[in-house]
Protein backbone atom coordinates (compact mmCIF):
# COMPACT_ATOMS: atom_id res chain seq x y z
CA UNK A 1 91.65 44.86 193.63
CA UNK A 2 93.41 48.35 192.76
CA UNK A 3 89.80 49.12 190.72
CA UNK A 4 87.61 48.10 193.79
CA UNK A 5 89.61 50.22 196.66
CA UNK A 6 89.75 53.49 194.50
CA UNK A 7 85.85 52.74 193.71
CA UNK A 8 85.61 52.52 197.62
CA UNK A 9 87.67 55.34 198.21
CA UNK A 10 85.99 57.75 196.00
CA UNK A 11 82.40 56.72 197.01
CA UNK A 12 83.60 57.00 201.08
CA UNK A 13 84.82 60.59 200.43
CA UNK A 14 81.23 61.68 198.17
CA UNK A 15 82.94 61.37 194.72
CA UNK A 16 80.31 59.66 192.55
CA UNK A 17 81.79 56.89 190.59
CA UNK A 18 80.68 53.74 188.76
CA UNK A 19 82.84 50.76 188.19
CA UNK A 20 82.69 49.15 184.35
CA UNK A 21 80.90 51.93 183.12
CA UNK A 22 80.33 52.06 179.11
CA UNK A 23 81.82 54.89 177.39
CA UNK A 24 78.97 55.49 174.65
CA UNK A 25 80.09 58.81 174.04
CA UNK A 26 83.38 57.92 172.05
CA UNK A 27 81.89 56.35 168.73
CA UNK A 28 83.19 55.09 165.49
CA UNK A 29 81.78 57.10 162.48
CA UNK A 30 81.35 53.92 160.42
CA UNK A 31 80.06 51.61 162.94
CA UNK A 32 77.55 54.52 164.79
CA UNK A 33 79.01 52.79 168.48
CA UNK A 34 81.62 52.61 170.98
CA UNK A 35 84.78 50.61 170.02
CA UNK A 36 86.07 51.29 173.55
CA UNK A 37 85.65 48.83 175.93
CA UNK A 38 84.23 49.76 179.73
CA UNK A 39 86.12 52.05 181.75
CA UNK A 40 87.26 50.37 184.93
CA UNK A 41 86.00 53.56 186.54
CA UNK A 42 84.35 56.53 185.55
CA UNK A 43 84.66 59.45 188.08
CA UNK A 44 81.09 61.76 187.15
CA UNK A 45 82.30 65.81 187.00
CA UNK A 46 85.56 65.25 188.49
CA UNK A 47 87.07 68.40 186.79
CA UNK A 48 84.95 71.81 186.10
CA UNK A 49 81.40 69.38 185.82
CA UNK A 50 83.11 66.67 183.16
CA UNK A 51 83.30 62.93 183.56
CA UNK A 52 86.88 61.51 183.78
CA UNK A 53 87.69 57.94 182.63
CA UNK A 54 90.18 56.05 185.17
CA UNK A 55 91.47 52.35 182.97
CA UNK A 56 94.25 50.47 185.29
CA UNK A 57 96.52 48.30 183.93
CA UNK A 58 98.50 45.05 186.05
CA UNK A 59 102.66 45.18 184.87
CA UNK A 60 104.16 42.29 186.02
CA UNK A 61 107.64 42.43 187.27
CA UNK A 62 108.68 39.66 184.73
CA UNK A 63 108.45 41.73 181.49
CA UNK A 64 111.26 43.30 182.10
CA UNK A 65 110.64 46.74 183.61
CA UNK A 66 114.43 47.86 184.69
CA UNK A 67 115.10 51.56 186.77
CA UNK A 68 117.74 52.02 184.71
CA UNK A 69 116.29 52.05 181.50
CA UNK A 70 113.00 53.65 182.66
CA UNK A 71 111.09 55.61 180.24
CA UNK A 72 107.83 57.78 180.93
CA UNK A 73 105.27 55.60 179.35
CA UNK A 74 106.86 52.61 178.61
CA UNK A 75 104.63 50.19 181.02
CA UNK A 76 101.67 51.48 179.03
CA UNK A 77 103.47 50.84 175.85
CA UNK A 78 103.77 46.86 176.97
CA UNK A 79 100.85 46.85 178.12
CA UNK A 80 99.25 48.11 174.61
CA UNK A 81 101.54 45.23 172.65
C-alpha cells in the first residue's frame, strides 16, 4: 500500500517513476547479472539527472521495536536478519 500511494504521488506531481523496476545496472562480476532484486520504486533523475532506488520495508510492532532503546538503523537491521 505504502509502495502504491508514493508511486501515485510522484506520478500526480510529474515525477516519473516505475514500480518493481529491475536494477540491471548493479551486477555481480562472476555471475555478469543483477543479484538485487526489483526496486519497489525507482524515481528516474530525481537528483542532478540520476535515478534513485526507493525499497520499503513493513516492521511489525511485535518484534520488539521499544523508544527507549531506539537506535538509528535498527528496524533495517531486523529487517535484514
Amino acid at each position: 500500500m505504502v509502495r502504491g500511494v508514493l508511486f501515485y504521488i510522484c506520478s500526480r506531481v510529474g515525477i516519473f517513476v516505475k514500480k518493481e523496476a529491475h536494477v540491471n545496472f548493479v551486477t555481480d562480476p562472476l555471475e555478469g547479472r543483477s543479484t538485487l532484486g526489483p526496486a519497489d520504486v525507482l524515481v528516474i533523475g530525481w537528483a542532478e539527472g540520476k535515478h534513485t532506488c526507493v525499497d520499503l520495508s513493513g516492521v511489525s510492532p511485535l518484534v520488539g521495536l521499544s523508544s527507549r532503546g531506539f537506535t538509528v538503523g535498527q528496524a533495517a537491521l531486523k529487517v535484514a536478519s
